[in-house]
N, C-alpha and C. Protein backbone atom coordinates (compact mmCIF):
# COMPACT_ATOMS: atom_id res chain seq x y z
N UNK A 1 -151.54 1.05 211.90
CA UNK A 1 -150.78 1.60 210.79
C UNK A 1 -151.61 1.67 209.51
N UNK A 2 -152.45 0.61 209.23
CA UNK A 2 -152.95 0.73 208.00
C UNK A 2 -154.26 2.32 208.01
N UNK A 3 -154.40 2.36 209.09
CA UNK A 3 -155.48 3.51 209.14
C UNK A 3 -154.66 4.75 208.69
N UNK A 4 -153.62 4.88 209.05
CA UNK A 4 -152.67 6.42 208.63
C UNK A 4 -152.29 6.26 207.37
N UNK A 5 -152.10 5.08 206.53
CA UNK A 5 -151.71 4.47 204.90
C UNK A 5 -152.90 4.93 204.55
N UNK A 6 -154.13 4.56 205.11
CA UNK A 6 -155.53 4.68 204.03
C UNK A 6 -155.59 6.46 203.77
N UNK A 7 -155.54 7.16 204.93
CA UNK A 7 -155.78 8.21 204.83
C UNK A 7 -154.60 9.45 204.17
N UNK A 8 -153.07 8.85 204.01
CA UNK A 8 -152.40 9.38 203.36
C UNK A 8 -152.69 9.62 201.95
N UNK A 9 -153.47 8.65 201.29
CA UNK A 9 -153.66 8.30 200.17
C UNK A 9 -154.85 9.45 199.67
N UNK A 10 -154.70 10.76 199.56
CA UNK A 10 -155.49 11.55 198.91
C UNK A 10 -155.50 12.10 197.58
N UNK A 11 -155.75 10.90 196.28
CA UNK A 11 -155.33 11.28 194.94
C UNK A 11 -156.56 11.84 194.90
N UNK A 12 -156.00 12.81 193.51
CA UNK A 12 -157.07 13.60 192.67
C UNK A 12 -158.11 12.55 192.27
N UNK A 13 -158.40 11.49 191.75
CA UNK A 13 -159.46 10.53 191.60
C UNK A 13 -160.08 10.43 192.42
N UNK A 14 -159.92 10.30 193.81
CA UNK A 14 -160.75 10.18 194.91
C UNK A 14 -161.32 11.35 195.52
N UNK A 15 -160.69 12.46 195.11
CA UNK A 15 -161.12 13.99 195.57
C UNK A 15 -162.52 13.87 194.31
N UNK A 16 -162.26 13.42 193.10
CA UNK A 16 -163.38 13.87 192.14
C UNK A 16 -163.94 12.93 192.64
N UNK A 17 -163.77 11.79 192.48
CA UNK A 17 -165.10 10.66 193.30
C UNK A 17 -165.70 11.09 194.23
N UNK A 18 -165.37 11.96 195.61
CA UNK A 18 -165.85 12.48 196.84
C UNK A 18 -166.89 13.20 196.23
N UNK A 19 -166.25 14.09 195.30
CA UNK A 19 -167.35 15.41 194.78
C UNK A 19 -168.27 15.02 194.07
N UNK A 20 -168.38 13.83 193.25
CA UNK A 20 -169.54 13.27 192.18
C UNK A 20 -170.42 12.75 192.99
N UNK A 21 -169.74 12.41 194.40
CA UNK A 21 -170.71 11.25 195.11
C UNK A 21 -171.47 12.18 196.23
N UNK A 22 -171.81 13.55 195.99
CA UNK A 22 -171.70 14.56 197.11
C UNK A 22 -171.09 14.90 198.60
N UNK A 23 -169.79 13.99 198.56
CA UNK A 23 -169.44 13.88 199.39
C UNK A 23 -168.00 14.82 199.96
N UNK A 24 -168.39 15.82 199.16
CA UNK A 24 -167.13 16.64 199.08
C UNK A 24 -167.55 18.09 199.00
N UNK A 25 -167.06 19.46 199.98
CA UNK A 25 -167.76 20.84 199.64
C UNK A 25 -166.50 21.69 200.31
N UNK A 26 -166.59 22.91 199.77
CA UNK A 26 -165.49 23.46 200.54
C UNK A 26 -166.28 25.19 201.02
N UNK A 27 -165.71 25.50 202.09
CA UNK A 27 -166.24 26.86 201.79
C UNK A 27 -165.46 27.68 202.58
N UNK A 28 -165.52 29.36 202.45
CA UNK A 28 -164.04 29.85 202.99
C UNK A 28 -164.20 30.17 204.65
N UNK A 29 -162.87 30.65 205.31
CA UNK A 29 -163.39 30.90 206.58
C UNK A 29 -162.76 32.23 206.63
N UNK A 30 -163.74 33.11 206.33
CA UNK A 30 -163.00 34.68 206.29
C UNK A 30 -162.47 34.93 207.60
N UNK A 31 -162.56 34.07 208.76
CA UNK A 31 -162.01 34.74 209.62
C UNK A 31 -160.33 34.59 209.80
N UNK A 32 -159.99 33.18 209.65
CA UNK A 32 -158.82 32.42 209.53
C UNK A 32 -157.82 32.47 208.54
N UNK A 33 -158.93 32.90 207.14
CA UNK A 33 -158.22 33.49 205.91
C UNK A 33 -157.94 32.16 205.54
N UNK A 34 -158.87 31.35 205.58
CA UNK A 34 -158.78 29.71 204.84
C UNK A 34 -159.64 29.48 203.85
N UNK A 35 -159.78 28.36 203.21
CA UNK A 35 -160.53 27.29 202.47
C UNK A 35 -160.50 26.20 202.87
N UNK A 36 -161.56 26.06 203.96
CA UNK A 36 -162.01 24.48 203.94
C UNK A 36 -162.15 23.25 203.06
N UNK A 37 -162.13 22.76 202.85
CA UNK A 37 -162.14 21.36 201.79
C UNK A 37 -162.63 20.51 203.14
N UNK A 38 -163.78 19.97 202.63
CA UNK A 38 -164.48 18.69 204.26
C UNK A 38 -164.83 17.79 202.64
N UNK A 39 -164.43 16.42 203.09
CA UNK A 39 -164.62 15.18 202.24
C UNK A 39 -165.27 14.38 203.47
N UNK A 40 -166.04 13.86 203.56
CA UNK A 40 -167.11 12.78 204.08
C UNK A 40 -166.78 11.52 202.89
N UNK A 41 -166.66 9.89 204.17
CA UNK A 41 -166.80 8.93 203.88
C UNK A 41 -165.77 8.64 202.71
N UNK A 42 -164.38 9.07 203.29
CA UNK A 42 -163.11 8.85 202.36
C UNK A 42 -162.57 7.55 202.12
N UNK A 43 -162.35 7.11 203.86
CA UNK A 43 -161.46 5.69 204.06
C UNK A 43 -162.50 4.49 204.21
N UNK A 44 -163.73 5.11 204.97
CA UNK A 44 -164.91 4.52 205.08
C UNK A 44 -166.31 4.99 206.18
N UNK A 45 -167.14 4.51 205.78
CA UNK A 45 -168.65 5.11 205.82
C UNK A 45 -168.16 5.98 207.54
N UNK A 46 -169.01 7.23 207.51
CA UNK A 46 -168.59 7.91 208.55
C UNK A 46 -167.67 9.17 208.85
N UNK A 47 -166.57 8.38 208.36
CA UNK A 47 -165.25 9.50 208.38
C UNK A 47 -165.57 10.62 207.82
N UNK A 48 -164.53 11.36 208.42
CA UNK A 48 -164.14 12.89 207.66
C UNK A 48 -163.05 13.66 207.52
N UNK A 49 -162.57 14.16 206.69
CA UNK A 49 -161.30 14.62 206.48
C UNK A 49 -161.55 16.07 205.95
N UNK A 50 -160.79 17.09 206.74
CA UNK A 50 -161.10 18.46 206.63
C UNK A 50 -159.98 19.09 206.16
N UNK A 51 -159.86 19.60 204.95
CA UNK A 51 -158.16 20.30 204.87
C UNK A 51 -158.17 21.67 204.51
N UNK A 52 -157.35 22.14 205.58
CA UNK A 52 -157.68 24.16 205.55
C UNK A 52 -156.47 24.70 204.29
N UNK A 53 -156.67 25.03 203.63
CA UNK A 53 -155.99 26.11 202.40
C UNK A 53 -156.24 27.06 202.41
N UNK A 54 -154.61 27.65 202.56
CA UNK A 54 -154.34 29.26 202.75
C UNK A 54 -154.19 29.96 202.04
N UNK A 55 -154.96 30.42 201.02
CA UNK A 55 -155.06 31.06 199.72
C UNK A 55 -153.65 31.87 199.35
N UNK A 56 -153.65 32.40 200.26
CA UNK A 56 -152.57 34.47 200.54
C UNK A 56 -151.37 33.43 200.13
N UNK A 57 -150.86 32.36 201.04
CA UNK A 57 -149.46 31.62 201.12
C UNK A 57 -149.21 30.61 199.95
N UNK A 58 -150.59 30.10 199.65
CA UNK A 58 -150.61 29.06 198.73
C UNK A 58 -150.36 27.50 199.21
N UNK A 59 -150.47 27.31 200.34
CA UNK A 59 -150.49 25.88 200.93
C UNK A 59 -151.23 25.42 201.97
N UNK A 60 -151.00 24.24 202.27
CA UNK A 60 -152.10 23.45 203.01
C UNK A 60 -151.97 24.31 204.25
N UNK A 61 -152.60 24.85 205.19
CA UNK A 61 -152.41 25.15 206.80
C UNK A 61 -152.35 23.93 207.78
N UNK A 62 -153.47 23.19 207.43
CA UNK A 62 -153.48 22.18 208.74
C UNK A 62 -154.67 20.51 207.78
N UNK A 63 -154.25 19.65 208.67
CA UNK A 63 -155.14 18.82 207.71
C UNK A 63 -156.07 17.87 209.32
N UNK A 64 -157.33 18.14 209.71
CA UNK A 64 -157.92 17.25 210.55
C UNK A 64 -158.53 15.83 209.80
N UNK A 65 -158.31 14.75 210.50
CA UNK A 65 -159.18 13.67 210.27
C UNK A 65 -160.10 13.18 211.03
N UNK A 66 -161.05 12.93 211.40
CA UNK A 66 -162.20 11.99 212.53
C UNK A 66 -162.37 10.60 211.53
N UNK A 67 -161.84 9.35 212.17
CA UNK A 67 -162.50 8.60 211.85
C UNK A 67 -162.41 7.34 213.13
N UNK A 68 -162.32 6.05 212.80
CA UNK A 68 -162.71 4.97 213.46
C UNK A 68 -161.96 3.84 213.11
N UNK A 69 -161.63 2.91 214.25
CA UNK A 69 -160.14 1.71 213.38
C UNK A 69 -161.59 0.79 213.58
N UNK A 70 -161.77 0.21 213.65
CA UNK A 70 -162.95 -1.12 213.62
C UNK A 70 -165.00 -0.69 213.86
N UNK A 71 -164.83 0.06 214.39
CA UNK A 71 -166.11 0.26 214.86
C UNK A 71 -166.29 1.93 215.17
N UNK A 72 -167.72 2.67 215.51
CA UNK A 72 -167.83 4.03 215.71
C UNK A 72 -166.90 4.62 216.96
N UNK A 73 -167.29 3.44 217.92
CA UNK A 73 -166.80 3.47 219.10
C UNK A 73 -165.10 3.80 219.53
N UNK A 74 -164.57 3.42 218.36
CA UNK A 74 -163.36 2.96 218.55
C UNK A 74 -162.94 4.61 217.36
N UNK A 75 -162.91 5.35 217.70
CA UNK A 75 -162.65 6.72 217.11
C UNK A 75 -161.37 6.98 217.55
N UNK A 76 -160.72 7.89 216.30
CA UNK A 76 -159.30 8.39 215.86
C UNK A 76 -159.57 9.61 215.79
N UNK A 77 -158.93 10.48 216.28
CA UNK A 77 -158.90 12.19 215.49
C UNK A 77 -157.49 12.24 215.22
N UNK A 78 -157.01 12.85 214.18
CA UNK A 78 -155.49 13.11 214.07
C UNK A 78 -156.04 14.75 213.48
N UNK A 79 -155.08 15.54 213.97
CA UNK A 79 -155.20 16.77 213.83
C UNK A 79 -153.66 16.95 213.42
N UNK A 80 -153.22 17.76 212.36
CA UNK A 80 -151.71 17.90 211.36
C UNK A 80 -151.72 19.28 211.10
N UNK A 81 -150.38 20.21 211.93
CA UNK A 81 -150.41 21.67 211.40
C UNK A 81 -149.32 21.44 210.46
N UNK A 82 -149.18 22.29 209.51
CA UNK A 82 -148.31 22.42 208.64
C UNK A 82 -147.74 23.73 208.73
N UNK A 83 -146.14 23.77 208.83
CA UNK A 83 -145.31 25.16 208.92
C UNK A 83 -144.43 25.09 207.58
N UNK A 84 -143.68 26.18 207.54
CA UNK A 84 -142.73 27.03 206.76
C UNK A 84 -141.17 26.47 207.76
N UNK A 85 -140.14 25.73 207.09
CA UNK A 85 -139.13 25.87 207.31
C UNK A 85 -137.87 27.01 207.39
N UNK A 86 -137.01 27.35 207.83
CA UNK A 86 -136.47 28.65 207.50
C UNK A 86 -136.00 28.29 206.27
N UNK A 87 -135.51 27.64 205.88
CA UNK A 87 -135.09 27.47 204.18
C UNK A 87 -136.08 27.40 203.23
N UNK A 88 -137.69 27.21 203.71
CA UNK A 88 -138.57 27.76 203.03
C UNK A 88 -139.15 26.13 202.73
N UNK A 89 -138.62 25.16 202.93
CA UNK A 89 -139.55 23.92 202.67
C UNK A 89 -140.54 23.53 203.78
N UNK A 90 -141.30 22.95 203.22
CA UNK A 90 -142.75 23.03 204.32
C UNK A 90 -142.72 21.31 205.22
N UNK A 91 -143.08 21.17 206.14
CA UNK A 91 -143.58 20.02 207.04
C UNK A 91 -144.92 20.04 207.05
């Protein structure tokens, strides 16, 4: 549990910390019609957290994580799509 707490936790302070520390770049994917956002070494040394933004819609598409609960070995991927409700609120 604490691994899904650490990684919920994506404030603007830590997005600018990612980027001061070069650990943060985004670039688009004309094919998908996204913006990547990849942050390296968020929760800790290693990890990565990738979040696709859909310019056209204005919200997140999908959010991947790779990281590790104790050791390299011991690897997590959580992969998160995000939809449109019919009443228009998002999951």
């Amino acid at each position: 549990m604490k691994c899904s707490k650490t990684w919920s936790k994506v404030a603007a302070g830590v997005i600018r910390s990612a980027q001061s520390a070069e650990n943060a770049a985004g670039h688009a994917d004309a094919g998908a019609g996204l913006v990547n956002f990849m942050f390296k070494d968020h929760a800790q040394s290693g990890d990565q957290m990738v979040v696709a933004f859909d310019p056209a819609a204005k919200k997140i598409a999908n959010l991947n994580v790779n990281t590790y609960v104790r050791e390299a070995k011991d690897a997590v991927t959580l992969i998160v799509d995000f939809a449109t409700l019919p009443d228009a609120r998002t999951t």
